[in-house]
N, C-alpha and C. Protein backbone atom coordinates (compact mmCIF):
# COMPACT_ATOMS: atom_id res chain seq x y z
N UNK A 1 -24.97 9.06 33.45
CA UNK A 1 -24.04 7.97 33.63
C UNK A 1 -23.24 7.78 32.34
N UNK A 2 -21.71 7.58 32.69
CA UNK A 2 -21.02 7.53 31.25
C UNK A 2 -21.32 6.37 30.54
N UNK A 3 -20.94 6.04 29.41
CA UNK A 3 -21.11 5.06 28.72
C UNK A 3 -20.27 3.97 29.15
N UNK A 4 -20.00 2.78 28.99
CA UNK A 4 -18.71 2.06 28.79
C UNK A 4 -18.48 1.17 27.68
N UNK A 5 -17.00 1.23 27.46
CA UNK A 5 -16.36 1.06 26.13
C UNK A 5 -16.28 -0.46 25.78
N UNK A 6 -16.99 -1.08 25.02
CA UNK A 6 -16.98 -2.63 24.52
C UNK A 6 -15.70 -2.54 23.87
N UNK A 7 -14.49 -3.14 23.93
CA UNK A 7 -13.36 -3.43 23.08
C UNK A 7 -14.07 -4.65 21.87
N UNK A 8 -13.65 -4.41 20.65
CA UNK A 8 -14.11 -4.90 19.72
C UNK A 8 -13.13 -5.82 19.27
N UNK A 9 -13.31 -7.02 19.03
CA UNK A 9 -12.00 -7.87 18.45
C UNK A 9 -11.46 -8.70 19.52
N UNK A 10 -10.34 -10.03 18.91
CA UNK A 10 -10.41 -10.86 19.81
C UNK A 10 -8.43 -10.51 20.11
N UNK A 11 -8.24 -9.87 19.35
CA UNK A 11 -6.55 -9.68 20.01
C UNK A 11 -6.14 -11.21 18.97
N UNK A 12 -4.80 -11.07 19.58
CA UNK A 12 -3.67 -12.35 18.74
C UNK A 12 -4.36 -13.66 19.27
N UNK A 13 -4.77 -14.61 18.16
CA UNK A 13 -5.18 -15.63 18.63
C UNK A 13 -4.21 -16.93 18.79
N UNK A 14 -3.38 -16.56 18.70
CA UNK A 14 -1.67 -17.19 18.96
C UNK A 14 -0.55 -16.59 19.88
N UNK A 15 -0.27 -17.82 20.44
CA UNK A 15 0.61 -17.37 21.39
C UNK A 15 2.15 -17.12 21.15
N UNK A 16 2.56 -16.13 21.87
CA UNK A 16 3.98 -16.15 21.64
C UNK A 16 5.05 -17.18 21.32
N UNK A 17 4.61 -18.10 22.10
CA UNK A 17 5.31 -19.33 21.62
C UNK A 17 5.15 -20.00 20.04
N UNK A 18 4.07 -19.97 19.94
CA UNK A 18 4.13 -20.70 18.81
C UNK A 18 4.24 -19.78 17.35
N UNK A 19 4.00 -17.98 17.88
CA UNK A 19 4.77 -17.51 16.94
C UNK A 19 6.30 -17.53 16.47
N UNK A 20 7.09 -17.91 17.95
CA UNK A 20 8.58 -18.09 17.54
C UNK A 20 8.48 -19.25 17.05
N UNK A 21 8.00 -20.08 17.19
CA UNK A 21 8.35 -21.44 16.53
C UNK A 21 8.05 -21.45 15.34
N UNK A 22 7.02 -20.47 14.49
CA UNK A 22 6.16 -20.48 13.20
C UNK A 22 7.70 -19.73 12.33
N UNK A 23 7.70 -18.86 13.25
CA UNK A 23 9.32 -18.37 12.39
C UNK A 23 10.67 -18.97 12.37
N UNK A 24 11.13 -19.56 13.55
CA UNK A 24 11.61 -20.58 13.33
C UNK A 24 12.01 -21.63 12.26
N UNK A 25 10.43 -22.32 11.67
CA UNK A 25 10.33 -22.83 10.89
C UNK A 25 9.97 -22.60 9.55
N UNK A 26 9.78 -21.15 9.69
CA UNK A 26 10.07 -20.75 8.29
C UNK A 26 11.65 -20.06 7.53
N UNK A 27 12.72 -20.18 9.04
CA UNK A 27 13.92 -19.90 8.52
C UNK A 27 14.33 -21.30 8.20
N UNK A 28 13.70 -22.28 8.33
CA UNK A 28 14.71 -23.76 8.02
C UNK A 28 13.88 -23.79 6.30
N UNK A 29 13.33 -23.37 5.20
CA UNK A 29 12.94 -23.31 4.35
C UNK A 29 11.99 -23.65 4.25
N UNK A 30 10.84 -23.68 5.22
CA UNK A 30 9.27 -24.69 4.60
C UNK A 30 8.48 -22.95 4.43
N UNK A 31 7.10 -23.55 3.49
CA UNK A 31 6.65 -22.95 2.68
C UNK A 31 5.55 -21.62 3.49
N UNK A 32 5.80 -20.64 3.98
CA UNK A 32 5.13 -19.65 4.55
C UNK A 32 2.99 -20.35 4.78
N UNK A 33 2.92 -20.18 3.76
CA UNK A 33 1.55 -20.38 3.74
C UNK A 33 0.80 -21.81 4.80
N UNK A 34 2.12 -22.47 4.03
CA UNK A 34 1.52 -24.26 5.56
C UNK A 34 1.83 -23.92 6.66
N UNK A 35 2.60 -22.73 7.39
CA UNK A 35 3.27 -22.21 8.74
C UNK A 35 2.19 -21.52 8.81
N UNK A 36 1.09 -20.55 8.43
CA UNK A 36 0.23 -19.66 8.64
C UNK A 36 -1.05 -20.63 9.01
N UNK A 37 -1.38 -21.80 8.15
CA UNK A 37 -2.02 -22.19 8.23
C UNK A 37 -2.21 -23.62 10.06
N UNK A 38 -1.17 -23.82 9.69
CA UNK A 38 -0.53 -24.95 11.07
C UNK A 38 -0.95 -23.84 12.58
N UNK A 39 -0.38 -22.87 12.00
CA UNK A 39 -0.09 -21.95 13.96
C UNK A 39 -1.48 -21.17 13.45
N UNK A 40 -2.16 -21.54 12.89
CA UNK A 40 -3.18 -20.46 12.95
C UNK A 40 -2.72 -18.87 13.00
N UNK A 41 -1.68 -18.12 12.37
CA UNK A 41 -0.92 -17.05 12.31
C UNK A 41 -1.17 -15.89 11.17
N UNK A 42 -1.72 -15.07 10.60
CA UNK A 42 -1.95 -14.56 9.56
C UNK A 42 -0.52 -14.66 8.42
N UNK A 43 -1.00 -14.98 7.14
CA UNK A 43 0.59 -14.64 6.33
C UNK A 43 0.97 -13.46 6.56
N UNK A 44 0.27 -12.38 5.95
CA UNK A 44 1.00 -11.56 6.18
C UNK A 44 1.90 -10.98 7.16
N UNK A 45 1.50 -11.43 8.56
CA UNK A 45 2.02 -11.27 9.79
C UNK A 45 3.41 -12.10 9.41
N UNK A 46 3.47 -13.17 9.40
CA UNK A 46 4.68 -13.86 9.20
C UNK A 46 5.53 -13.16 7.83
N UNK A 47 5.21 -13.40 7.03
CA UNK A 47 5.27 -12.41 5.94
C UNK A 47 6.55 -10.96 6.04
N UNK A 48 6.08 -10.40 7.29
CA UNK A 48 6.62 -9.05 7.32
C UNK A 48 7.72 -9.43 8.35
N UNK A 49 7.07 -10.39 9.30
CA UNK A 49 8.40 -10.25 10.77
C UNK A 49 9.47 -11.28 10.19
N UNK A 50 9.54 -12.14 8.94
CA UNK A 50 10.34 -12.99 8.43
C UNK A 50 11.14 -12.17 7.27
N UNK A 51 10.64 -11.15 6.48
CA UNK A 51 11.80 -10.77 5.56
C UNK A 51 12.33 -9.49 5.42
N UNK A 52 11.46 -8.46 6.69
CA UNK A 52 11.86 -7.46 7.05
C UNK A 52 12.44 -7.15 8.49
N UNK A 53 13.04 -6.69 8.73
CA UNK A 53 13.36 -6.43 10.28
C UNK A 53 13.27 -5.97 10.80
N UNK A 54 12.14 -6.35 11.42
CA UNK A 54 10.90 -5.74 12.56
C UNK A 54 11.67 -5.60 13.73
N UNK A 55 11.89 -4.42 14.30
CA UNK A 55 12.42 -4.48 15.58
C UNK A 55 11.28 -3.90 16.51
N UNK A 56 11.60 -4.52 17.69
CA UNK A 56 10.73 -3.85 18.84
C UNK A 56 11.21 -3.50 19.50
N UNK A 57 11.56 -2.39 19.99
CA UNK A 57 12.14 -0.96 20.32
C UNK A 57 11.33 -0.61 21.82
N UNK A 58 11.68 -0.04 22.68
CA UNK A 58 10.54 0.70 23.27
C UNK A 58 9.77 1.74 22.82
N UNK A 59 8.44 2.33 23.02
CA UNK A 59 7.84 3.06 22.63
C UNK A 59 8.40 4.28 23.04
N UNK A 60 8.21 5.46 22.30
CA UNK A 60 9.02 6.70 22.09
C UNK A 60 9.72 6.77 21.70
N UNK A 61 10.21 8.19 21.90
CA UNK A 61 11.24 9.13 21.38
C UNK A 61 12.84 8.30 21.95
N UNK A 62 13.89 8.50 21.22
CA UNK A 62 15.14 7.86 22.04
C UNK A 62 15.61 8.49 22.85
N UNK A 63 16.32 8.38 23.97
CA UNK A 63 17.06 9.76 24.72
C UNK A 63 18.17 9.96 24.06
N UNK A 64 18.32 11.63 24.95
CA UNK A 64 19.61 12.51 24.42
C UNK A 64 20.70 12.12 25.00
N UNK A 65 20.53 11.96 26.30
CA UNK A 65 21.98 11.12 26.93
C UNK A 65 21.71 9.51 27.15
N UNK A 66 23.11 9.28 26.92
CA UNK A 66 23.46 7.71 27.01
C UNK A 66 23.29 6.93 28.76
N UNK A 67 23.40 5.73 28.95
CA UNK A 67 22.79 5.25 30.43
C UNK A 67 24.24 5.85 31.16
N UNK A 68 25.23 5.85 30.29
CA UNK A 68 26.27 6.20 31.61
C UNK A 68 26.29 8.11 31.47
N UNK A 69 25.94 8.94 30.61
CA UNK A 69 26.03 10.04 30.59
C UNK A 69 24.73 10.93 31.56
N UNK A 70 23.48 9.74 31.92
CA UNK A 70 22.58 10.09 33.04
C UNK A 70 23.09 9.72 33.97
N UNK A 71 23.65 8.57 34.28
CA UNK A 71 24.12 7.93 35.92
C UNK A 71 24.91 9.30 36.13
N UNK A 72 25.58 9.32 35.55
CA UNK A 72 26.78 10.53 36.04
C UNK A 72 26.13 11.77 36.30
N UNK A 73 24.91 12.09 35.53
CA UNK A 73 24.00 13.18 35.95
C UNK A 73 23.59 13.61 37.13
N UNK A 74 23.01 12.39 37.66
CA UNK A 74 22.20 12.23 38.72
C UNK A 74 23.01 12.11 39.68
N UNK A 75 24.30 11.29 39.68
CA UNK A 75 25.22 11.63 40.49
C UNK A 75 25.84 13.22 41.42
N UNK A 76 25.88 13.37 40.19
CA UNK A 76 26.39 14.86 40.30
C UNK A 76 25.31 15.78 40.99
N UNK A 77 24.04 15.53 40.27
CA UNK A 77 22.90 16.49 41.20
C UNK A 77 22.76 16.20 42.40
N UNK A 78 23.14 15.00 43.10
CA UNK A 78 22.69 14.29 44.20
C UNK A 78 24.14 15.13 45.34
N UNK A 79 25.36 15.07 44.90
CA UNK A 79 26.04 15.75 45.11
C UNK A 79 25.91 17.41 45.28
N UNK A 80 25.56 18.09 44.40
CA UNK A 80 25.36 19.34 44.63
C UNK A 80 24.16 19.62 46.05
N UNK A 81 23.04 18.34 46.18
CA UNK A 81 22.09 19.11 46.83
C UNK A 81 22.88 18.44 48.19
C-alpha cells in the first residue's frame, strides 16, 4: 500500500484582502513593520511586493504568436480542413 503525503505547513495565514489593504497602507507612508504586525503578514513579504515589482504573470514560457496572430491561425486551419 502506497504511502500518503502529509502536506507540512499552514499556507498564507492572511487573506487576500487584507494583504491589499496592508499595501495599501503602506503606500500612504505608515511604517512597514506596524503593517506586518496589524495584518499578521511577514515583513519581508510586504517588504518585497512594496518596493520591487512583483508581477504575477502566468506560469510558463510566453508564446511565440500574439492572441490575434493565433485567432488567424486557427482560422485558417479550420478553413483548409
Amino acid at each position: 500500500m502506497p504511502r500518503t503525503y502529509v502536506k507540512k505547513g499552514q499556507g498564507s495565514r492572511y487573506s487576500e484582502e487584507d494583504f491589499h489593504s496592508a499595501l495599501q497602507e503602506i503606500s500612504n507612508e505608515i511604517n512597514i513593520h506596524s503593517i506586518a504586525k496589524k495584518y499578521n503578514i511577514p515583513y519581508s513579504t510586504l517588504y518585497v511586493h512594496h518596493f520591487s515589482q512583483v508581477a504575477h504573470r502566468g506560469a510558463g514560457r510566453s508564446t511565440h504568436f500574439t492572441d490575434m496572430e493565433e485567432t488567424y491561425l486557427v482560422s485558417a486551419a479550420t478553413i483548409l480542413q
